[in-house]
Protein backbone atom coordinates (compact mmCIF):
# COMPACT_ATOMS: atom_id res chain seq x y z
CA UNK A 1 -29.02 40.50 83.50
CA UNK A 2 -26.50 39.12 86.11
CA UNK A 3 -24.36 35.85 85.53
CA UNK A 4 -26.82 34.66 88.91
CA UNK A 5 -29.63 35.25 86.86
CA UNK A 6 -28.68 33.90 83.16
CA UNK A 7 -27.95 30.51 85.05
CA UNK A 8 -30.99 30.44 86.95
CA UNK A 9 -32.87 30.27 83.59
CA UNK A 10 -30.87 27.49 81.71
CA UNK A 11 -32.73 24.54 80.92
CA UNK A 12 -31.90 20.86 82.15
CA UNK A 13 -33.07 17.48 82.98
CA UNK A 14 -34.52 17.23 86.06
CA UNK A 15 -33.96 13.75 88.20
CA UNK A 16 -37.30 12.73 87.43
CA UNK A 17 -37.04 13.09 83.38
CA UNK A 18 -33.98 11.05 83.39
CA UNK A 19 -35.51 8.34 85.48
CA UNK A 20 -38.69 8.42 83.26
CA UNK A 21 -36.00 8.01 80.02
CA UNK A 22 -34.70 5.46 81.59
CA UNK A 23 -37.92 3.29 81.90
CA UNK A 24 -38.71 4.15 78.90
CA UNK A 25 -35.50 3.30 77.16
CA UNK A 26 -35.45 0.10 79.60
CA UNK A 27 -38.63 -1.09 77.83
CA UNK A 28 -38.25 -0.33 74.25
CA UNK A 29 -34.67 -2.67 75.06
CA UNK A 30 -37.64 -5.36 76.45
CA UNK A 31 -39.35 -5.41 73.80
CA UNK A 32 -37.13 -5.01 70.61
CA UNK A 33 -34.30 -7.78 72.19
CA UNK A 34 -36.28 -10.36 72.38
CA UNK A 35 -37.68 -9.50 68.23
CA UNK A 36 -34.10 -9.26 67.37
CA UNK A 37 -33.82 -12.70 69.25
CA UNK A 38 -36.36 -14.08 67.13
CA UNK A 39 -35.18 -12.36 63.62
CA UNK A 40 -31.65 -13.88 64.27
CA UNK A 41 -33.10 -17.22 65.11
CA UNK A 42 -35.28 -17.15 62.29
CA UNK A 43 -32.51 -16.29 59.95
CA UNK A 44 -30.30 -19.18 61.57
CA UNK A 45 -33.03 -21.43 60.55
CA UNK A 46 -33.60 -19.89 57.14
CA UNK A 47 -29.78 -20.78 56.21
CA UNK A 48 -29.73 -24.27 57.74
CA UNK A 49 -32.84 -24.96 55.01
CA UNK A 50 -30.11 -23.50 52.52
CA UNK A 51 -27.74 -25.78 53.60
CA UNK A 52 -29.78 -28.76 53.23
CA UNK A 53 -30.71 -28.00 50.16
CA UNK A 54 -27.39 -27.79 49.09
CA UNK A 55 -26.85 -31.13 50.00
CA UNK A 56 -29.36 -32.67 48.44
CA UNK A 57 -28.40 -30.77 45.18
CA UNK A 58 -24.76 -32.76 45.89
CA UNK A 59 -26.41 -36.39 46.54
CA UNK A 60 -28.33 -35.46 42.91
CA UNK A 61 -24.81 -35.63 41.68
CA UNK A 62 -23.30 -38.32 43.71
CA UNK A 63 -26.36 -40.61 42.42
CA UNK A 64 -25.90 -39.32 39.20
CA UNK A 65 -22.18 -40.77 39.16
CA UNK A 66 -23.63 -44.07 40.58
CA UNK A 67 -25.76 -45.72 38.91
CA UNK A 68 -29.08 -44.06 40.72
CA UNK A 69 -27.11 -45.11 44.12
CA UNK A 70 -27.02 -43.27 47.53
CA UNK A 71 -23.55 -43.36 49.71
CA UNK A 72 -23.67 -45.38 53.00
CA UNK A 73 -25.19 -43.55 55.67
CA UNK A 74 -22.23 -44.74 57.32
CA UNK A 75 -19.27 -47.08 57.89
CA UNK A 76 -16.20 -48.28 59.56
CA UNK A 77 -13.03 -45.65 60.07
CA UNK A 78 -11.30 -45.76 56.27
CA UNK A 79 -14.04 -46.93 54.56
CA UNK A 80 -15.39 -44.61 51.31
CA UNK A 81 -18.66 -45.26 50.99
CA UNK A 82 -20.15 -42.77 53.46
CA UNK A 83 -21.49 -39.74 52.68
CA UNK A 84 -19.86 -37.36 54.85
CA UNK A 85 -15.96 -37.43 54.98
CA UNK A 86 -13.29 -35.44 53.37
CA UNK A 87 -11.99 -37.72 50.88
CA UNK A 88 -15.75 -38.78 49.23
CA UNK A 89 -19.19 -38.67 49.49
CA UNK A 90 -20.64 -35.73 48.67
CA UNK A 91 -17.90 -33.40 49.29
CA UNK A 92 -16.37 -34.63 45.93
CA UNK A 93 -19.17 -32.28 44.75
CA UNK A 94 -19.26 -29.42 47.26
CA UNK A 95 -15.25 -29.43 48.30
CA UNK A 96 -16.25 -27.30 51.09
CA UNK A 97 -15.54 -29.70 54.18
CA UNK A 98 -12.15 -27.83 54.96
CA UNK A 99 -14.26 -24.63 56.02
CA UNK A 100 -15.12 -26.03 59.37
CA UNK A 101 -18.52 -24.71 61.01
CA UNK A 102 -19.20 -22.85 57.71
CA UNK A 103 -19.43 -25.20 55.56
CA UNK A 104 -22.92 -25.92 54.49
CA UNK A 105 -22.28 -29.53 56.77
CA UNK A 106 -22.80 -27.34 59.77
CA UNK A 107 -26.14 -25.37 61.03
CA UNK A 108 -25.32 -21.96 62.16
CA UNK A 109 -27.04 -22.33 65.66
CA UNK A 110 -24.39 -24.45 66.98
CA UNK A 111 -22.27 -22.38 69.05
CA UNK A 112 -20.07 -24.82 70.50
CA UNK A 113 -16.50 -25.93 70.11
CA UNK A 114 -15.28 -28.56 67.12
CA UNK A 115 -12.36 -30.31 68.87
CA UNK A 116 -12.20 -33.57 66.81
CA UNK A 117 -10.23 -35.11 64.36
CA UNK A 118 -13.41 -35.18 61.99
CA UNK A 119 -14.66 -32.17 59.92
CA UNK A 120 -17.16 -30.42 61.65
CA UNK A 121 -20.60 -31.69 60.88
CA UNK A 122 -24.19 -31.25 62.64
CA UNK A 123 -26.57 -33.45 60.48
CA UNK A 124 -26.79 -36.60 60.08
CA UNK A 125 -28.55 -39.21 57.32
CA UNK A 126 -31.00 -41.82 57.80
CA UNK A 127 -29.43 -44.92 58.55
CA UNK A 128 -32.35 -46.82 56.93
CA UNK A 129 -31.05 -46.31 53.43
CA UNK A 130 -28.75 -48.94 52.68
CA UNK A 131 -29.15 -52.05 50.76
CA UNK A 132 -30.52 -54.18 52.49
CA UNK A 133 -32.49 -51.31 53.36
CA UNK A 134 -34.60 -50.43 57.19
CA UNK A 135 -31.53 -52.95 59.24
CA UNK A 136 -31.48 -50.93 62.68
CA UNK A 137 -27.88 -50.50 64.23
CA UNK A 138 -25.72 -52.16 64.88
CA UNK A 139 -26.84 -54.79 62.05
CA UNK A 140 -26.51 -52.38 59.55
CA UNK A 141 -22.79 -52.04 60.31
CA UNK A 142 -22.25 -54.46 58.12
CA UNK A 143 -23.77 -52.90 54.67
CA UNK A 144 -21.78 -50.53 53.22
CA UNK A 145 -24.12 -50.07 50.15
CA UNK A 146 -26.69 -47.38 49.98
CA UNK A 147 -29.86 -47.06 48.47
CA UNK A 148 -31.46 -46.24 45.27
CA UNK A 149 -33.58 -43.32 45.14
CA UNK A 150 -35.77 -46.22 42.80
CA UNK A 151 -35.95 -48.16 46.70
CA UNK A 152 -37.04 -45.62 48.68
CA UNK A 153 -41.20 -46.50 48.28
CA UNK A 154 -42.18 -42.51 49.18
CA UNK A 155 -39.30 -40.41 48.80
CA UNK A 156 -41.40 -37.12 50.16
CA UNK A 157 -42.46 -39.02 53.59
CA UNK A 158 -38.83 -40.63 54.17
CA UNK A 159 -36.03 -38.74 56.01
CA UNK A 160 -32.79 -38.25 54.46
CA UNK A 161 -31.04 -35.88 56.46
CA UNK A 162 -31.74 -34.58 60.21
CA UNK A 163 -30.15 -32.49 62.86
CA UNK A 164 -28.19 -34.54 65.31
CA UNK A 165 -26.71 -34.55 68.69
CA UNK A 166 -22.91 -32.93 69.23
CA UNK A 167 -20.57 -34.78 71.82
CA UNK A 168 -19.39 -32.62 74.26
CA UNK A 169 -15.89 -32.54 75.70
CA UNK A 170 -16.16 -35.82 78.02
CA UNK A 171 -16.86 -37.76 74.64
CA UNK A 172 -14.10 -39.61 72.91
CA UNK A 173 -15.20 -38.89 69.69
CA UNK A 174 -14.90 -35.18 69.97
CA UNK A 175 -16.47 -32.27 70.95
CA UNK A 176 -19.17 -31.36 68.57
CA UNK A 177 -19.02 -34.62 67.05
CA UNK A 178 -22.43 -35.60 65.56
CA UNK A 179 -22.81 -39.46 64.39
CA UNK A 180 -23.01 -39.45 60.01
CA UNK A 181 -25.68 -42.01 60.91
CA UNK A 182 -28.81 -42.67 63.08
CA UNK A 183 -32.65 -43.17 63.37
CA UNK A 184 -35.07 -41.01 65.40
CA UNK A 185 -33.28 -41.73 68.93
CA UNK A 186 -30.47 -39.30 67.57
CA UNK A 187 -32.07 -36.22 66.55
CA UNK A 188 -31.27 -32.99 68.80
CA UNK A 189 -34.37 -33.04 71.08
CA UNK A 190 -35.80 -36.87 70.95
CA UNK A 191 -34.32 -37.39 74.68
CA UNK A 192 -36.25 -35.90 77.44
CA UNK A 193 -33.26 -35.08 79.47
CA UNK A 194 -29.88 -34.90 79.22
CA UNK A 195 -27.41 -37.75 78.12
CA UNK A 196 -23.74 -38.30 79.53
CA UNK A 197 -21.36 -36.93 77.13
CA UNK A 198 -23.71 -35.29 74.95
CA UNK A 199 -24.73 -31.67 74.20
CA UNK A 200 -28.30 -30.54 74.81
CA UNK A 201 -29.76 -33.91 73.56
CA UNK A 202 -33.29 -32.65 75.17
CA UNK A 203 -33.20 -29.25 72.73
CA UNK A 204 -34.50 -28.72 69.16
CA UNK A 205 -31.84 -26.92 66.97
CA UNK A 206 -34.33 -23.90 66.37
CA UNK A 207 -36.46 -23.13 69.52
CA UNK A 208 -39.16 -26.09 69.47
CA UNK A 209 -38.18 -27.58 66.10
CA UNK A 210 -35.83 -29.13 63.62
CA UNK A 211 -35.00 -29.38 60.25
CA UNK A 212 -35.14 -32.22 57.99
CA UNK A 213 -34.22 -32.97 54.35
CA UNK A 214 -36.76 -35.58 52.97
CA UNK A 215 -35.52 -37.84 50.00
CA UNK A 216 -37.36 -35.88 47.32
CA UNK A 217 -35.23 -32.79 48.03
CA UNK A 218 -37.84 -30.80 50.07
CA UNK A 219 -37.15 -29.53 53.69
CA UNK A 220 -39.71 -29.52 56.35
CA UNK A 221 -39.44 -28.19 59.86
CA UNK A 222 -41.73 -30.20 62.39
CA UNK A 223 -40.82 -30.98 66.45
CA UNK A 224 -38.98 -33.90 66.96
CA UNK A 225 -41.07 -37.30 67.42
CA UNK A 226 -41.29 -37.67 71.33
CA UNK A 227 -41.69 -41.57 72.27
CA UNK A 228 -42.85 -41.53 75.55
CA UNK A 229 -45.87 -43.61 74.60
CA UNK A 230 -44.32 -44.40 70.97
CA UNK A 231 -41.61 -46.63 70.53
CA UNK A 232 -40.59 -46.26 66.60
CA UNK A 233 -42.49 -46.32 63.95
CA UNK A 234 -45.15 -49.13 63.65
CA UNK A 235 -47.12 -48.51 60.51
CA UNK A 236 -47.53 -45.74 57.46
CA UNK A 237 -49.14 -43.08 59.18
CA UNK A 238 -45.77 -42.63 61.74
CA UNK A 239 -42.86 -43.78 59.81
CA UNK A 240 -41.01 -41.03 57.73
CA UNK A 241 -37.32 -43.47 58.50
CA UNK A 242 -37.58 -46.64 57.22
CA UNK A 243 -37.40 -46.87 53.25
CA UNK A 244 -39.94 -49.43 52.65
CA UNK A 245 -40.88 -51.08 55.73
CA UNK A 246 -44.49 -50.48 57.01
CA UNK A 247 -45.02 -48.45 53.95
């Protein structure tokens, strides 16, 4: 057999085969990216539930220390009563502020910047639990107490912790600064549009939904409360913020 005629019978891929393993290859991709999507997101979630767990777990021992007593939600620059800073609260307990985004402060969906002089930080706690307890901002500046898990009426219908809304680089608090402190209006989807200075205020942390750490230690995941007919809560069967008001 000539060299002419060995080559004529070698085997190959005609135009049309590649083209077809292309498509094919082009729709597997469609359909197994956007399940990869979904497993990653899932798993995103899955740790942020750790997390919050975590930190109940570390207000357990805070309270513990105190008399039954909850730190501030919040406070004045130098003050340390609140429970997120590097100096108190809970990190006393979980030392694990100075690891930036991964600490267990931090939800791993945020993929933006920290450029602030505060530890990175993306929930936030109910500002309701103070004594006095259910003052709304900027009244409740001035208590610097926090509750008693005794004063919270239903501890497994009131929020502790929720997933805020990170500054973005206009703000002068920092970028990816989330406030220690807040009520429904500053959870990560509650706006319907987007806020000056702000990051995504009008998106959910995972897809749709959020994740929040109720006082009794359990984590639910639910869409954040949309007001556009709703203005707050007004009576038990909507209020999972205020301690014992309407309860």
């Amino acid at each position: 057999m000539s060299a002419r005629e060995r080559s004529s019978t070698v085997c190959g891929f005609t135009l049309i085969e590649l083209l077809v393993v292309i498509a094919i290859i082009g729709i597997l991709a469609g359909i197994l990216f956007p399940v990869l999507a979904s497993a990653r997101a899932a798993s995103r979630k899955s740790v942020c539930q750790s997390n919050l767990k975590q930190l109940y777990s570390a207000f357990q021992l805070y309270t513990d220390d105190w008399n039954d007593t909850l730190p501030c939600p919040g406070g004045l620059a130098g003050d340390l009563t609140y429970w997120a800073q590097e100096k108190a609260g809970l990190n006393t307990y979980l030392k694990c502020q100075h690891l930036g985004a991964k600490s267990v402060f931090c939800c791993p969906s945020y993929a933006g910047r920290w450029k602030s002089q505060w530890s990175p930080r993306t929930y936030g706690m109910n500002s309701f639990l103070r004594e006095a307890a259910d003052i709304p901002y900027p009244a409740s500046s001035a208590y610097l107490n926090g509750i008693t898990w005794t004063g919270i009426c239903v501890a497994s219908m009131t929020i502790l912790l929720y997933e805020g809304i990170p500054a973005d680089e206009g703000n002068a608090l920092g970028e990816g600064y989330v406030y220690r402190c807040g009520n429904w209006e500053w959870v990560s989807g509650y706006r319907p549009k987007p806020i000056l200075h702000w990051q995504d205020a009008q998106n959910p942390w995972h897809r749709n939904m959020n994740n929040y750490l109720m006082c009794d230690g359990h984590v639910i995941s639910m869409e954040p409360e949309k007001y556009a007919s709703f203005r707050g809560p007004t009576h038990q069967g909507n209020n999972l913020w205020y301690a014992r008001k309407y309860r």
